[in-house]
Protein backbone atom coordinates (compact mmCIF):
# COMPACT_ATOMS: atom_id res chain seq x y z
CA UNK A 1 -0.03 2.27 -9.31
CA UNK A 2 -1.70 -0.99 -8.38
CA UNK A 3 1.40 -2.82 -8.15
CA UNK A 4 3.42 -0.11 -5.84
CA UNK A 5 0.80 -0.15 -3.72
CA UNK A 6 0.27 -3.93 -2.89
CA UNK A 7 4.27 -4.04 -2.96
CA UNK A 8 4.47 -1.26 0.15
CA UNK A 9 1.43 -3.21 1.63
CA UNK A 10 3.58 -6.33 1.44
CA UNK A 11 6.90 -4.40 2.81
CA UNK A 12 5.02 -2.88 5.85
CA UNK A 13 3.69 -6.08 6.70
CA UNK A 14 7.13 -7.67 6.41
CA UNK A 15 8.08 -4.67 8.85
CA UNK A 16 5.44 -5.63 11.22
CA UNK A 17 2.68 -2.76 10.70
CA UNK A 18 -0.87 -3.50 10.60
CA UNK A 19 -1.98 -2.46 6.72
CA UNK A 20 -5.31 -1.94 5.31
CA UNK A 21 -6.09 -0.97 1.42
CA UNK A 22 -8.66 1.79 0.59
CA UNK A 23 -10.19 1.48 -3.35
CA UNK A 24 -12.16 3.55 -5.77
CA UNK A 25 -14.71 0.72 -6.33
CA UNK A 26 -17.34 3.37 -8.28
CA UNK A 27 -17.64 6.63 -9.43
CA UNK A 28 -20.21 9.60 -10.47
CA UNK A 29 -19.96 12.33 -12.33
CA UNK A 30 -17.22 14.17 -11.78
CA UNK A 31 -14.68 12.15 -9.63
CA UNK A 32 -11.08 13.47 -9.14
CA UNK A 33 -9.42 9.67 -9.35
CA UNK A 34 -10.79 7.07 -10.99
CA UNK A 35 -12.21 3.23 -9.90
CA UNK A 36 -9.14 1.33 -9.28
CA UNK A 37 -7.48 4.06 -7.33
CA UNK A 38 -5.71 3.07 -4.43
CA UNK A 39 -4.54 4.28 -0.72
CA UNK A 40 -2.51 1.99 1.27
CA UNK A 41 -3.12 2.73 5.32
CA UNK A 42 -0.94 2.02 8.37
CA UNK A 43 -2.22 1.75 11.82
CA UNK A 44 -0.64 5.09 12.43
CA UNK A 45 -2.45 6.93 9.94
CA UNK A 46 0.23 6.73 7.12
CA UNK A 47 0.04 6.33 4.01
CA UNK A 48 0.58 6.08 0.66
CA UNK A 49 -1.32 6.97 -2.71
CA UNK A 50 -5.07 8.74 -3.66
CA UNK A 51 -8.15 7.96 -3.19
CA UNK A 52 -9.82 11.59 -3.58
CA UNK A 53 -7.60 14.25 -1.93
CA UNK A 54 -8.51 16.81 0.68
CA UNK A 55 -11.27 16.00 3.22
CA UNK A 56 -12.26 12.71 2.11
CA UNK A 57 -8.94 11.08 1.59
CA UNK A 58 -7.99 12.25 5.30
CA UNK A 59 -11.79 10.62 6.45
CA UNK A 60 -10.90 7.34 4.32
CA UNK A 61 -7.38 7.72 6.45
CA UNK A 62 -9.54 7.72 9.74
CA UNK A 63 -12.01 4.84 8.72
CA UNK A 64 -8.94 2.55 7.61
CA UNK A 65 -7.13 2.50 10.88
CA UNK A 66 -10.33 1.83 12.50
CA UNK A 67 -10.73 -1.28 10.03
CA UNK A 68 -7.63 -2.39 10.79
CA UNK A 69 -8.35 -2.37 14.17
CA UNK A 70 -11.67 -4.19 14.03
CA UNK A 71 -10.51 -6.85 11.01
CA UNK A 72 -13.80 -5.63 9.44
CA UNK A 73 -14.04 -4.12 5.91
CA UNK A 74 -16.20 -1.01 5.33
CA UNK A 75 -17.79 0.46 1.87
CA UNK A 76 -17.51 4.52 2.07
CA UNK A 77 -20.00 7.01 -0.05
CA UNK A 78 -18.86 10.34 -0.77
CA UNK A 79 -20.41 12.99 -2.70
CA UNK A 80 -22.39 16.30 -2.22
CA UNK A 81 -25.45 16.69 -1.40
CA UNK A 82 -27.86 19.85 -0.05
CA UNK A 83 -27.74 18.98 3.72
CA UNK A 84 -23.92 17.97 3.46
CA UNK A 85 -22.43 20.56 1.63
CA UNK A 86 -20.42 21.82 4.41
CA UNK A 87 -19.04 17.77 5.36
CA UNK A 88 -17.02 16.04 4.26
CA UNK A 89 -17.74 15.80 0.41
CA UNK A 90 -16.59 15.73 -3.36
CA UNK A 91 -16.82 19.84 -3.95
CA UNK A 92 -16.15 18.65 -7.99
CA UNK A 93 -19.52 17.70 -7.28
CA UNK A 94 -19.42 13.85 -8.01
CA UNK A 95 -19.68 11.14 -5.89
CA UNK A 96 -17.30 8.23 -5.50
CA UNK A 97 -17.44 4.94 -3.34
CA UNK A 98 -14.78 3.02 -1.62
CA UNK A 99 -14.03 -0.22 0.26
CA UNK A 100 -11.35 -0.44 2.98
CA UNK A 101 -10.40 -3.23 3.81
CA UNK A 102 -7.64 -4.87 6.05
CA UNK A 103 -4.42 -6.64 4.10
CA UNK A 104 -4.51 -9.58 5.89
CA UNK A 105 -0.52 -11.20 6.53
């Protein structure tokens, strides 16, 4: 939930951790979370909710801590296609985006 997430955002900051927030800004097709779905990120790598699963939530994972390293938000496509079958990719066969971005103090 929304809520939950922001919440553990806030306590990590509190705890000193650098946070960023991953959401499901769009979907197509067959998606397995909806828009509004949220992941919160530390600058370790963990986290906390669902973006996607699988291969893409652990690529979101990598492309958060590097936001929260550079300050700079990102917007993230996922989705199969011919070529990229074998990526990383949505195998439901959907595509979703989603913006990280860092949870400033």
């Amino acid at each position: 939930m929304l809520n939950d997430e922001l919440t553990l955002a806030q306590e990590w900051i509190r705890d000193g951790r650098k946070v960023a927030l991953a959401t499901v800004i769009e979907t197509w097709g067959s998606a397995p979370r909806p828009a509004g779905s949220h992941l919160v990120i530390d600058e370790n790598g963990k986290f906390e909710g669902s973006v996607s699963g699988g291969c893409v939530e652990g690529a979101v994972i990598a492309e958060a801590v590097d936001v929260i390293g550079s300050g700079q938000p990102k917007t993230l496509e996922f989705g199969v296609a011919d070529e990229t079958a074998w990526e990383v990719g949505l195998s439901c066969g959907g595509r979703i985006r989603v913006y990280v971005e860092p949870v400033l103090h």
